[in-house]
PDB file of N, CA and C in Angstrom:
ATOM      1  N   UNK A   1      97.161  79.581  95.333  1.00  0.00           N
ATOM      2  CA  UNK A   1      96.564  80.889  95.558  1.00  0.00           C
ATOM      3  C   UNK A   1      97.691  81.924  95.607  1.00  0.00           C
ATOM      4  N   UNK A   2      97.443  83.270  94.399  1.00  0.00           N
ATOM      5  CA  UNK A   2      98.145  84.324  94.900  1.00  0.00           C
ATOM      6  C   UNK A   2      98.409  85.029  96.111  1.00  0.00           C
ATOM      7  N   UNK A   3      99.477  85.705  96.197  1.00  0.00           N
ATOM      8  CA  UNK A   3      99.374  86.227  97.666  1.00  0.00           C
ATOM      9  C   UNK A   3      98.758  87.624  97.776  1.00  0.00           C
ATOM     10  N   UNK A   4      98.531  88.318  96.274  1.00  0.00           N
ATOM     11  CA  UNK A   4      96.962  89.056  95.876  1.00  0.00           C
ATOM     12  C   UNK A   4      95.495  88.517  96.499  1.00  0.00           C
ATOM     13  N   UNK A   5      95.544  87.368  95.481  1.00  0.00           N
ATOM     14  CA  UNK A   5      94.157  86.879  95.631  1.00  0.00           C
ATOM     15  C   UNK A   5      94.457  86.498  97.492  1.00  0.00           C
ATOM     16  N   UNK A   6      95.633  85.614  98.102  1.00  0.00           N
ATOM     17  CA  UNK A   6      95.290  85.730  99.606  1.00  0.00           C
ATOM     18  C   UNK A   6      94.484  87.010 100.522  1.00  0.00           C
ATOM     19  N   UNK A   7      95.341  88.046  99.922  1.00  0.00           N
ATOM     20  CA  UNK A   7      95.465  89.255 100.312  1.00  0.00           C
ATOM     21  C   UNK A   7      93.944  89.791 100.229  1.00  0.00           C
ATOM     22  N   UNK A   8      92.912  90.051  99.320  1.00  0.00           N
ATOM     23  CA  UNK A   8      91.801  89.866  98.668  1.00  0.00           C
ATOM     24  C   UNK A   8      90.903  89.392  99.790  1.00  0.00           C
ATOM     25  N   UNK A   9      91.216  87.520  99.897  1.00  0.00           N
ATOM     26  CA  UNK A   9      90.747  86.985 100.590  1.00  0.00           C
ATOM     27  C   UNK A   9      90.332  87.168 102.174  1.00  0.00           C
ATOM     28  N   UNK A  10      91.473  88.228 102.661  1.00  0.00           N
ATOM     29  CA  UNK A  10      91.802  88.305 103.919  1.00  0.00           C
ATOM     30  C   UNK A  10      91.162  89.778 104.279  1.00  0.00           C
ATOM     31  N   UNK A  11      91.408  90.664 103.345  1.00  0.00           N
ATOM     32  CA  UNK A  11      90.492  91.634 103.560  1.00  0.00           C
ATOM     33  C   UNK A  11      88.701  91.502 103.515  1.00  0.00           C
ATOM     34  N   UNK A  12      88.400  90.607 102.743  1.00  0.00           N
ATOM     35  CA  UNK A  12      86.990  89.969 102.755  1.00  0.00           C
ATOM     36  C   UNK A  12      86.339  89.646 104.173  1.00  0.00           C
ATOM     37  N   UNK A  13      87.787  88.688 104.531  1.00  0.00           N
ATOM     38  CA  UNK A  13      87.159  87.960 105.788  1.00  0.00           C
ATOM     39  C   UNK A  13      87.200  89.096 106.946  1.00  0.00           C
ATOM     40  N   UNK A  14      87.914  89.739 106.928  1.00  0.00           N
ATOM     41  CA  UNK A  14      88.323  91.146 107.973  1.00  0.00           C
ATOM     42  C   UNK A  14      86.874  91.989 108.074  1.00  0.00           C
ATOM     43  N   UNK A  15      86.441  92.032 106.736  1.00  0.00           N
ATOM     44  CA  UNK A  15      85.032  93.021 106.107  1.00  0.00           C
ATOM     45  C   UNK A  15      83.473  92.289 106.488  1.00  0.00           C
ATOM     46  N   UNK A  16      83.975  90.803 106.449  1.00  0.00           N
ATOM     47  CA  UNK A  16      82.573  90.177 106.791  1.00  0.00           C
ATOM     48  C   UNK A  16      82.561  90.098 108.314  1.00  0.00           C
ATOM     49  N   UNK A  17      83.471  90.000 109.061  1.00  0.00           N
ATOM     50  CA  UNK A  17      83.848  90.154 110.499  1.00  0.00           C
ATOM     51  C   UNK A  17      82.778  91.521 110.977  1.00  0.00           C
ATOM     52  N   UNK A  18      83.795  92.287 110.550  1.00  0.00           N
ATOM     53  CA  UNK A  18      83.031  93.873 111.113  1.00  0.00           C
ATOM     54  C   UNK A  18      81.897  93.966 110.801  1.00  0.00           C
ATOM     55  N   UNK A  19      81.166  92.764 109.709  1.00  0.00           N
ATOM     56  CA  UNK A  19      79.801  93.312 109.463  1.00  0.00           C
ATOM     57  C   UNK A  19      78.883  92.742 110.570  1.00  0.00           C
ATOM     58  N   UNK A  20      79.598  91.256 110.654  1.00  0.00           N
ATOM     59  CA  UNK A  20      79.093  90.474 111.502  1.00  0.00           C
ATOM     60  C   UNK A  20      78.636  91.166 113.019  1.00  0.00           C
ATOM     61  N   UNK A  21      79.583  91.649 113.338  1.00  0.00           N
ATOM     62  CA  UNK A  21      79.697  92.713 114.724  1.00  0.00           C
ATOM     63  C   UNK A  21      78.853  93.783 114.721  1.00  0.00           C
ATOM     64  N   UNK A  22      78.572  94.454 113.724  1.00  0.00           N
ATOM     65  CA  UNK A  22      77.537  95.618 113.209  1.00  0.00           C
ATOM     66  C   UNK A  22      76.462  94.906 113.238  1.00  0.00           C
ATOM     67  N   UNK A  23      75.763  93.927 112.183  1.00  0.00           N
ATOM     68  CA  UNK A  23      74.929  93.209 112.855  1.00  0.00           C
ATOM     69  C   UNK A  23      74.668  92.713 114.760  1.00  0.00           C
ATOM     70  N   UNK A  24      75.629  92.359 115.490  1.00  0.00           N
ATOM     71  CA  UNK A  24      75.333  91.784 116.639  1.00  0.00           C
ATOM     72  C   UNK A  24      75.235  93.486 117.385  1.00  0.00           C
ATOM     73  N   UNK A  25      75.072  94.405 117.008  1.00  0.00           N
ATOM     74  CA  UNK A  25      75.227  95.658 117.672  1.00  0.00           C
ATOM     75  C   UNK A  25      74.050  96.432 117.091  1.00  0.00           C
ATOM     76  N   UNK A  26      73.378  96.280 116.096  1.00  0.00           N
ATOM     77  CA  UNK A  26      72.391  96.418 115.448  1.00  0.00           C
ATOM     78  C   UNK A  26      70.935  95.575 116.509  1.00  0.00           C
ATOM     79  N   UNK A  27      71.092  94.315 116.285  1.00  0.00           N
ATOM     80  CA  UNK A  27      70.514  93.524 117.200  1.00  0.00           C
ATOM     81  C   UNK A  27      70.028  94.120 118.503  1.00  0.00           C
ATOM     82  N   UNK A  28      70.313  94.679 119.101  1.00  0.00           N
ATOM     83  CA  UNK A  28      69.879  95.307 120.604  1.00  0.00           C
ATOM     84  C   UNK A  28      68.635  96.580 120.176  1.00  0.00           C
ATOM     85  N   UNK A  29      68.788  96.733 119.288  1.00  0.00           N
ATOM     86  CA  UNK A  29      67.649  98.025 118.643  1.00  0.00           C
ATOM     87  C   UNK A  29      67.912  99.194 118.948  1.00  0.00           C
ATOM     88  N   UNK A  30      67.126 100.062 118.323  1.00  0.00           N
ATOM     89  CA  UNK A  30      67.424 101.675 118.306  1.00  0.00           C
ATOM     90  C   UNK A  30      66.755 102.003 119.529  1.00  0.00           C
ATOM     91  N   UNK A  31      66.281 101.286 120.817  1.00  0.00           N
ATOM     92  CA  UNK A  31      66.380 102.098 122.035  1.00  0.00           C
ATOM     93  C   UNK A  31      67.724 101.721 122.884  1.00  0.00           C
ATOM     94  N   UNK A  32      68.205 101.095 122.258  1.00  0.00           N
ATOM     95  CA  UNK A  32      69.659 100.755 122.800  1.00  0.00           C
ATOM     96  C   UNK A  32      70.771 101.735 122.214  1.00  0.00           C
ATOM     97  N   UNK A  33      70.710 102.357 120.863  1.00  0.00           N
ATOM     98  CA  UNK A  33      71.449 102.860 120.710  1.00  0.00           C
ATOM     99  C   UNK A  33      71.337 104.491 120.787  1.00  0.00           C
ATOM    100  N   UNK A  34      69.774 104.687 121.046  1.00  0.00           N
ATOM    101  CA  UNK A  34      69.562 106.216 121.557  1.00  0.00           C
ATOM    102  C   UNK A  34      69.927 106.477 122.669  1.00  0.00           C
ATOM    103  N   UNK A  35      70.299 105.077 123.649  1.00  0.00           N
ATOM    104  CA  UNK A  35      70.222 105.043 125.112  1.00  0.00           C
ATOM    105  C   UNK A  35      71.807 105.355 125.663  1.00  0.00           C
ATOM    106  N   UNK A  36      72.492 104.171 124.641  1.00  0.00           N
ATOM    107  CA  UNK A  36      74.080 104.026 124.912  1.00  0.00           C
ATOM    108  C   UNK A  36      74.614 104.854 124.106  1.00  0.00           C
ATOM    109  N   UNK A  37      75.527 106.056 124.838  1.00  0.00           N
ATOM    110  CA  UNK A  37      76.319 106.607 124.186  1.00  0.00           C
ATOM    111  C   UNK A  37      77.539 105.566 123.765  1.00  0.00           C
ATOM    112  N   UNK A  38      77.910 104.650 123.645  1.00  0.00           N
ATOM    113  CA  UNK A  38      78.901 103.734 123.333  1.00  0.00           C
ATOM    114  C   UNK A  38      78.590 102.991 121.939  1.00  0.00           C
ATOM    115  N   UNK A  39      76.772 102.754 122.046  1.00  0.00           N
ATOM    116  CA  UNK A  39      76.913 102.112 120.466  1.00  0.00           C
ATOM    117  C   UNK A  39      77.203 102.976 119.496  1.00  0.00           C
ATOM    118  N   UNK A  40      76.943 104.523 119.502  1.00  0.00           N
ATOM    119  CA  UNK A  40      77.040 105.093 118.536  1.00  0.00           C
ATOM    120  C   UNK A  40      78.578 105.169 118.047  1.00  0.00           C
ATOM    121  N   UNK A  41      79.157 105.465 118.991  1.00  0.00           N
ATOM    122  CA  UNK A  41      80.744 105.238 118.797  1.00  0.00           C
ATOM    123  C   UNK A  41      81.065 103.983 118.399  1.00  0.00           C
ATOM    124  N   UNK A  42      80.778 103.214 118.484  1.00  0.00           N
ATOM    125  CA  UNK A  42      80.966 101.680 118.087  1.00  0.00           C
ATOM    126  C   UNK A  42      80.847 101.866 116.167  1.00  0.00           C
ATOM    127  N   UNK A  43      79.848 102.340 116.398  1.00  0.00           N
ATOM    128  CA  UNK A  43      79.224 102.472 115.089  1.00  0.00           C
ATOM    129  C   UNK A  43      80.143 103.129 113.974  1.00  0.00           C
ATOM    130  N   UNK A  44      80.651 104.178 114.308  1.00  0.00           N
ATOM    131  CA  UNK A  44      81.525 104.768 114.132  1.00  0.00           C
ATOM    132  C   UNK A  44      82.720 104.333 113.490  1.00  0.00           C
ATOM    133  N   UNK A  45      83.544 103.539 114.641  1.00  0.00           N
ATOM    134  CA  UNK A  45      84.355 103.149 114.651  1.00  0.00           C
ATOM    135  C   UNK A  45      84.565 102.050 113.111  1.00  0.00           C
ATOM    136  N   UNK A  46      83.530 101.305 113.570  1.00  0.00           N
ATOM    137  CA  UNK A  46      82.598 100.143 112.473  1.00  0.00           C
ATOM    138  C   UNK A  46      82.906 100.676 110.638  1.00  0.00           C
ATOM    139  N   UNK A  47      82.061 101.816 110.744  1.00  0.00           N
ATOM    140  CA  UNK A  47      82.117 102.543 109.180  1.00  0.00           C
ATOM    141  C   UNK A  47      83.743 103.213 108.942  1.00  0.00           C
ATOM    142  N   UNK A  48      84.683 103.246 110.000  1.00  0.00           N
ATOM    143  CA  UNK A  48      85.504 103.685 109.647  1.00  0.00           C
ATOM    144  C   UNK A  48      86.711 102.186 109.076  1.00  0.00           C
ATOM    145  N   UNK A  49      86.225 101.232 110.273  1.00  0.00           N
ATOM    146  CA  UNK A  49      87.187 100.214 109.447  1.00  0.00           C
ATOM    147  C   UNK A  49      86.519  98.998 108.221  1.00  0.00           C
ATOM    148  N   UNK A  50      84.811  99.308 108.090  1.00  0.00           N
ATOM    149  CA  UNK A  50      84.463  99.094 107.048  1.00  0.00           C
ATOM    150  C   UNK A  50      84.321  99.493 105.759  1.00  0.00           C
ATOM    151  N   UNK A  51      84.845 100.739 105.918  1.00  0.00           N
ATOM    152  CA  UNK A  51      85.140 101.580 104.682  1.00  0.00           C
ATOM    153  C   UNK A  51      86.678 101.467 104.504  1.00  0.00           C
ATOM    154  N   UNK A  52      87.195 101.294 105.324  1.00  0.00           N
ATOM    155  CA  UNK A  52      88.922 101.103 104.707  1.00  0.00           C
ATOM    156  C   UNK A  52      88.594 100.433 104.331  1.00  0.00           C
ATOM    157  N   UNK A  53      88.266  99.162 104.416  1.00  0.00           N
ATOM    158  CA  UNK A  53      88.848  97.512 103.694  1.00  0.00           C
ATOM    159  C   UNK A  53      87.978  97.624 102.898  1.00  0.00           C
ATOM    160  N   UNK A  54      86.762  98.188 102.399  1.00  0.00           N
ATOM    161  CA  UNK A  54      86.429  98.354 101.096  1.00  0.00           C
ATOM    162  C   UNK A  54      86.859  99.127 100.407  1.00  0.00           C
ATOM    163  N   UNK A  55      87.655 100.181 100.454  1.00  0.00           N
ATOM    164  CA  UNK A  55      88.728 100.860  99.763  1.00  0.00           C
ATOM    165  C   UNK A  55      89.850 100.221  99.317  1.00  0.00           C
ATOM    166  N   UNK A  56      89.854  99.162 100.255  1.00  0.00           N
ATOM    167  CA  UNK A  56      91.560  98.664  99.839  1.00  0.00           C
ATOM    168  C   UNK A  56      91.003  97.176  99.145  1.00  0.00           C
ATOM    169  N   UNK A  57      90.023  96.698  98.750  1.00  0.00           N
ATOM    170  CA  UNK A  57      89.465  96.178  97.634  1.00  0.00           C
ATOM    171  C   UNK A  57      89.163  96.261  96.558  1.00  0.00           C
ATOM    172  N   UNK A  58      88.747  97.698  96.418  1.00  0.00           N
ATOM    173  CA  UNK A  58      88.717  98.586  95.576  1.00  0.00           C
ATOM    174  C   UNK A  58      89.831  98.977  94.460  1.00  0.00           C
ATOM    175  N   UNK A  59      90.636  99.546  95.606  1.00  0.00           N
ATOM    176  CA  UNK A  59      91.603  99.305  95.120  1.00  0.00           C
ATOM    177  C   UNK A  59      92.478  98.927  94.584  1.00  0.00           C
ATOM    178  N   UNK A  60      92.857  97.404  94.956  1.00  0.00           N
ATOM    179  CA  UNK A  60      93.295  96.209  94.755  1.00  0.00           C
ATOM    180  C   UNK A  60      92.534  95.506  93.495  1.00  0.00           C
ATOM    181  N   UNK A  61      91.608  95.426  93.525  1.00  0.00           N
ATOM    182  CA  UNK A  61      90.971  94.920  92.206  1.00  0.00           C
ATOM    183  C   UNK A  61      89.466  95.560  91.970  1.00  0.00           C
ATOM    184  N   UNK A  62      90.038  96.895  91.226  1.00  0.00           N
ATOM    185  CA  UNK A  62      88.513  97.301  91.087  1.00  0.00           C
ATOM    186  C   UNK A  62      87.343  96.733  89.657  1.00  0.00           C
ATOM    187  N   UNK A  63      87.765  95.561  88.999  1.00  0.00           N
ATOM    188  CA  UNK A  63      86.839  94.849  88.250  1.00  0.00           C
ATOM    189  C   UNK A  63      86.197  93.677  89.252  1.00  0.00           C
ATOM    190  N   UNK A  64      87.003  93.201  90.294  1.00  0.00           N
ATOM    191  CA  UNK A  64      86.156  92.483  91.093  1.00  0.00           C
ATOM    192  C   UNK A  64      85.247  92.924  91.958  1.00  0.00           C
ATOM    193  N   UNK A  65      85.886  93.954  92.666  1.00  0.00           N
ATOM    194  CA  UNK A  65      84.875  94.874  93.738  1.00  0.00           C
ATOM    195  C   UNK A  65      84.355  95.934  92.770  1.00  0.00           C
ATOM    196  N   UNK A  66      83.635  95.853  92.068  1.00  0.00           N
ATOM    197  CA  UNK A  66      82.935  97.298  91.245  1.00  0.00           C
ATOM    198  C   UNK A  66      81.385  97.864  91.632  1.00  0.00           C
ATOM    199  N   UNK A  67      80.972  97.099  92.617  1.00  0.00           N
ATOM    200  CA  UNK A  67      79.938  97.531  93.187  1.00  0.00           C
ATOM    201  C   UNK A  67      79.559  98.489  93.921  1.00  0.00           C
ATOM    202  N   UNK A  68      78.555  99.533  93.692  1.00  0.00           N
ATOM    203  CA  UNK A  68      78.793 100.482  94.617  1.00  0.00           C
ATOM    204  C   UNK A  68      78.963 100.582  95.708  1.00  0.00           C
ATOM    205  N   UNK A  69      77.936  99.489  96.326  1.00  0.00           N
ATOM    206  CA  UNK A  69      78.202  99.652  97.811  1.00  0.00           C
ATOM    207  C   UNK A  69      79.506  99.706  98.605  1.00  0.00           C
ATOM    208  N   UNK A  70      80.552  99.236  97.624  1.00  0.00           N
ATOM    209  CA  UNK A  70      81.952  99.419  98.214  1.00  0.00           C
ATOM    210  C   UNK A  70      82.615 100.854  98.119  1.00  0.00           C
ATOM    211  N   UNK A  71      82.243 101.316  96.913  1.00  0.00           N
ATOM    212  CA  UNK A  71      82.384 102.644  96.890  1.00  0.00           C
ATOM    213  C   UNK A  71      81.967 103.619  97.743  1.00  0.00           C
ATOM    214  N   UNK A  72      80.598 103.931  98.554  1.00  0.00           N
ATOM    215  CA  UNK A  72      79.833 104.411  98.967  1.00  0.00           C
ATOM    216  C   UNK A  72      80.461 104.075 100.524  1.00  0.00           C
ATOM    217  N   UNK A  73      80.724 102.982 100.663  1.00  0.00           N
ATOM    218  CA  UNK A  73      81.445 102.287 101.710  1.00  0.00           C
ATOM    219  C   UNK A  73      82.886 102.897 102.172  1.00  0.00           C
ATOM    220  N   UNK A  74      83.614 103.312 101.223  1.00  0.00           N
ATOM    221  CA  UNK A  74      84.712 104.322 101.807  1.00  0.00           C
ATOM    222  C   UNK A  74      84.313 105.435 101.583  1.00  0.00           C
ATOM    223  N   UNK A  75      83.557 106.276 100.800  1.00  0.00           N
ATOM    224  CA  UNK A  75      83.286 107.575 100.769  1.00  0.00           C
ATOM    225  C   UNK A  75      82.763 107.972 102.566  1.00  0.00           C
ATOM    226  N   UNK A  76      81.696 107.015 102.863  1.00  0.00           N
ATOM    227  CA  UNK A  76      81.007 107.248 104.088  1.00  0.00           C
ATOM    228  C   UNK A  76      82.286 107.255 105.396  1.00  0.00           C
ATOM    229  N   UNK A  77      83.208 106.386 105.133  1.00  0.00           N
ATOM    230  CA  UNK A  77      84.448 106.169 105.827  1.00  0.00           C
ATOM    231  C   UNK A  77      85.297 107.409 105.797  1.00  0.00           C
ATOM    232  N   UNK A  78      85.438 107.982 104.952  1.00  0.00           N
ATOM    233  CA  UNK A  78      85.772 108.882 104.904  1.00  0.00           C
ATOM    234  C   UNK A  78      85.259 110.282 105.273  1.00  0.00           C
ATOM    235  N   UNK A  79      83.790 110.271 105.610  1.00  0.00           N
ATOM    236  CA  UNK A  79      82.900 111.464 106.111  1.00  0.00           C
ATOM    237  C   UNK A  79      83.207 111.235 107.399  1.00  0.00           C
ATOM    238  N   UNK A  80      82.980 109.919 107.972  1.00  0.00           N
ATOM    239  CA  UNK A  80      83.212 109.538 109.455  1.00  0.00           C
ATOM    240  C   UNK A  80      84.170 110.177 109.885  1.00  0.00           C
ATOM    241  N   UNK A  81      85.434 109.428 109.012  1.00  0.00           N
ATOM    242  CA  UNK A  81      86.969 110.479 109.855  1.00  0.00           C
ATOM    243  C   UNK A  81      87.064 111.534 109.535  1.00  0.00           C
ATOM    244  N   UNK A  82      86.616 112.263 108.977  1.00  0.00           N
ATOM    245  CA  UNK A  82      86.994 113.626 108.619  1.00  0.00           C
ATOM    246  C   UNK A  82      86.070 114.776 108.915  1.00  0.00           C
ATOM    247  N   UNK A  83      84.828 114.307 109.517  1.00  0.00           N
ATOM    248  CA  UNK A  83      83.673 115.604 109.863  1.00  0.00           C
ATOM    249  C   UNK A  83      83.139 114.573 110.605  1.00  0.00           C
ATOM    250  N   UNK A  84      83.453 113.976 111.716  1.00  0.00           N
ATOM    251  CA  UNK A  84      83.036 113.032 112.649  1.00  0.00           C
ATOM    252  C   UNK A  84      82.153 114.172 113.346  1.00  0.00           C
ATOM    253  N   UNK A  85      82.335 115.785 113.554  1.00  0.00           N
ATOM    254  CA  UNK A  85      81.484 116.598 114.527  1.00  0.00           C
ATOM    255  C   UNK A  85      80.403 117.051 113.551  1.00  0.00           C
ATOM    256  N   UNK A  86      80.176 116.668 112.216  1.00  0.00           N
ATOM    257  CA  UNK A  86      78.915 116.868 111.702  1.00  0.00           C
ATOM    258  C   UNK A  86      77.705 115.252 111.208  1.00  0.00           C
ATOM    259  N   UNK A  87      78.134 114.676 111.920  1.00  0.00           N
ATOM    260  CA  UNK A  87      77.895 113.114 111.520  1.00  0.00           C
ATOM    261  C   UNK A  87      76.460 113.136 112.769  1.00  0.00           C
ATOM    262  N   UNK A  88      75.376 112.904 111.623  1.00  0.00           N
ATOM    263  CA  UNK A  88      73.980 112.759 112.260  1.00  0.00           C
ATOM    264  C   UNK A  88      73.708 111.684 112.540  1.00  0.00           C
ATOM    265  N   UNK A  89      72.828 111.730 113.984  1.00  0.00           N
ATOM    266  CA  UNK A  89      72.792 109.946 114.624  1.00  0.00           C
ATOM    267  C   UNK A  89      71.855 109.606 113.317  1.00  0.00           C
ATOM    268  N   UNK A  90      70.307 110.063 113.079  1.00  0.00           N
ATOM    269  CA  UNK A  90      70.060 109.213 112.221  1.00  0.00           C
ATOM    270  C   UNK A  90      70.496 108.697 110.744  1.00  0.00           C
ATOM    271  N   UNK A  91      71.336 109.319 110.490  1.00  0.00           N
ATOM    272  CA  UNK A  91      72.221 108.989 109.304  1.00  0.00           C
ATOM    273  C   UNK A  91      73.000 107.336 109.505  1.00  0.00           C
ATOM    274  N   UNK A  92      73.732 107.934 110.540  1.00  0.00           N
ATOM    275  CA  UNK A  92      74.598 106.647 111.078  1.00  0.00           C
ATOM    276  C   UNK A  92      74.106 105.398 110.824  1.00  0.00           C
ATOM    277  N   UNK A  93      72.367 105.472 112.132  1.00  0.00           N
ATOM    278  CA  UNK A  93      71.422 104.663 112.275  1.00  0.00           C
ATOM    279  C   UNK A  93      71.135 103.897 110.615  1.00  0.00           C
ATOM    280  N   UNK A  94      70.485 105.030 109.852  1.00  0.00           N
ATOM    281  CA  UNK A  94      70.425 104.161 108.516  1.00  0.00           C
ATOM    282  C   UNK A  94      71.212 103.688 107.839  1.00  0.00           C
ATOM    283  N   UNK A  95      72.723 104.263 107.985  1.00  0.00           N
ATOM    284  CA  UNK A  95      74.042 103.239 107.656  1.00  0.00           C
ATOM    285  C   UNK A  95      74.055 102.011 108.029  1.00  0.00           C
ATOM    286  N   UNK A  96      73.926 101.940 108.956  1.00  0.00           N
ATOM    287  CA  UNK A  96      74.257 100.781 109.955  1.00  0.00           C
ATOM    288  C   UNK A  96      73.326  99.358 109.771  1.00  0.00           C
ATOM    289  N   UNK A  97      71.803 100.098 109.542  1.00  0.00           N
ATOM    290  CA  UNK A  97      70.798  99.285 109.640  1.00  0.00           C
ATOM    291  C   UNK A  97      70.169  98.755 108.321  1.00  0.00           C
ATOM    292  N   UNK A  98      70.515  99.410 107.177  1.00  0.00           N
ATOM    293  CA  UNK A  98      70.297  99.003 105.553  1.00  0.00           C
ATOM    294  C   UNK A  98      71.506  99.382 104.262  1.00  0.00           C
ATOM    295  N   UNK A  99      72.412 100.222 105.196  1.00  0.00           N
ATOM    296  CA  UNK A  99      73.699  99.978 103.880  1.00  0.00           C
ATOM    297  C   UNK A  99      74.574  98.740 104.291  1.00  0.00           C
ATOM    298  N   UNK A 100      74.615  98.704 105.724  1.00  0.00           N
ATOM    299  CA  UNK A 100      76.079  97.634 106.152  1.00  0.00           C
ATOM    300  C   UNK A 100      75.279  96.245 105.757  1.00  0.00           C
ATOM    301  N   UNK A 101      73.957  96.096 105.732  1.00  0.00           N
ATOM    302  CA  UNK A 101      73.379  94.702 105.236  1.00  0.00           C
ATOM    303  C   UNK A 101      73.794  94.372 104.147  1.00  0.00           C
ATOM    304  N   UNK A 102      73.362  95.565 102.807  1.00  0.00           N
ATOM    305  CA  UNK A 102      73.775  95.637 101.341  1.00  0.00           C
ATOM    306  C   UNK A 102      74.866  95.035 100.745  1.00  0.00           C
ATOM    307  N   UNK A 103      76.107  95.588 102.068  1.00  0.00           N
ATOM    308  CA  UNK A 103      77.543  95.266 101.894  1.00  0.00           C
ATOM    309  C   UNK A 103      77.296  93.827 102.113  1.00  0.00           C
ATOM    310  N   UNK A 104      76.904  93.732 103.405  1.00  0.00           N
ATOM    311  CA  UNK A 104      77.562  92.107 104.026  1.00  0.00           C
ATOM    312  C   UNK A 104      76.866  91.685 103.113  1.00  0.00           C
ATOM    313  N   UNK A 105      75.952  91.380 102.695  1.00  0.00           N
ATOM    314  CA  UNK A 105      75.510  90.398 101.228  1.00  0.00           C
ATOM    315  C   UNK A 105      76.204  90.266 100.443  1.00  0.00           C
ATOM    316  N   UNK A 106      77.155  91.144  99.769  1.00  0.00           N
ATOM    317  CA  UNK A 106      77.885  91.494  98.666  1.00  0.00           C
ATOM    318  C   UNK A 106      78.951  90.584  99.025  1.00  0.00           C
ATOM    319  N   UNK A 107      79.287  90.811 100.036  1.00  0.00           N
ATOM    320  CA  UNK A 107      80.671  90.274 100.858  1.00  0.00           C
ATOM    321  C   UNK A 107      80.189  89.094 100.962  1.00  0.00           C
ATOM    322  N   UNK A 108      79.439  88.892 101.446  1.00  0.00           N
ATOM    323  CA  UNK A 108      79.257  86.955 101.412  1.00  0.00           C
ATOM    324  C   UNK A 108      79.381  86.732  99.854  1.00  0.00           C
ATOM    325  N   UNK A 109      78.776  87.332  99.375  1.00  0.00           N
ATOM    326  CA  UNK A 109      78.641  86.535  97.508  1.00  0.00           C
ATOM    327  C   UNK A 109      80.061  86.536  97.040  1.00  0.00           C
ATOM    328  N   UNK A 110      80.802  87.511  97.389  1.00  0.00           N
ATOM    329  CA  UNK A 110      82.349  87.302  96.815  1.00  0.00           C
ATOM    330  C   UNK A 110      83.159  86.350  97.673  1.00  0.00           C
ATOM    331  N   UNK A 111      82.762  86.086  99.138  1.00  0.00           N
ATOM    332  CA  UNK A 111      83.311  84.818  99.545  1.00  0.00           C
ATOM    333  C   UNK A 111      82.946  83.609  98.979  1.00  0.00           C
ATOM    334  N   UNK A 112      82.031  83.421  98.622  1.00  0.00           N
ATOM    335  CA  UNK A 112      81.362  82.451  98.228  1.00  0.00           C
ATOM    336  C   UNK A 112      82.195  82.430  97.036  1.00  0.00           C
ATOM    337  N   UNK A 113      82.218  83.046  95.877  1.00  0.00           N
ATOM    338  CA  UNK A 113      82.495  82.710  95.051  1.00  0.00           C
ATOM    339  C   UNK A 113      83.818  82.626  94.530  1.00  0.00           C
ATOM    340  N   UNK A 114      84.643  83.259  95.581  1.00  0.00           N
ATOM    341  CA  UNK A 114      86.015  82.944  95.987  1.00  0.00           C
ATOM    342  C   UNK A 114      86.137  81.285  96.238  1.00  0.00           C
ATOM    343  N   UNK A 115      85.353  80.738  97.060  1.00  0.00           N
ATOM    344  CA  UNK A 115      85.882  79.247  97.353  1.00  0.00           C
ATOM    345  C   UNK A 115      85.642  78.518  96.704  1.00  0.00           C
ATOM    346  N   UNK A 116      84.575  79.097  95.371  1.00  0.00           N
ATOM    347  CA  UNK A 116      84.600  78.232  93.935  1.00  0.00           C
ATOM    348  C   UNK A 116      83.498  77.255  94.370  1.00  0.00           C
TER     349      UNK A 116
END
């Protein structure tokens, strides 16, 4: 194995992590997160380091990662850090709850098909 393709590999697993966590934070439901000012920040936090590492996939090999959702995935990362005081809860909410799924699917299928 290249230390690309490692590299690849490791950002994957970093990306399916955070989704994993978005999922287990998702899980508690939207009276949990209207309730806790903490999930939303969580959330936050979430699209900001799930949009790097799909940028830096992107990056790194954009015939392998050419899917939008990776694209869309740092653009949104990039709204987060940069106009974090115009960032609407229900926006977030539908990030969180039907784009970060989109991804983690995607992301499993390229693990998967990483281990051949």
């Amino acid at each position: 194995m290249s230390l690309a393709t490692d590299r690849a590999d490791r950002w994957l697993a970093d990306l399916d992590a955070s989704l994993r966590a978005s999922d287990e934070l998702v899980s508690r439901g939207r009276e949990a997160f209207d309730g806790d000012p903490a999930l939303p920040l969580a959330f936050e936090a979430l699209a900001n380091r799930v949009g790097d590492l799909s940028k830096r996939l992107v990056a790194h090999d954009p015939g392998r990662f050419h899917e939008i959702e990776f694209s869309l995935a740092a653009k949104n990362r990039d709204f987060v850090v940069h106009h974090y005081d115009r960032l609407d809860r229900e926006t977030l909410w539908q990030t969180v709850t039907r784009s970060f799924p989109a991804l983690h699917s995607l992301v499993r299928q390229h693990r998967s098909t990483a281990r051949g």
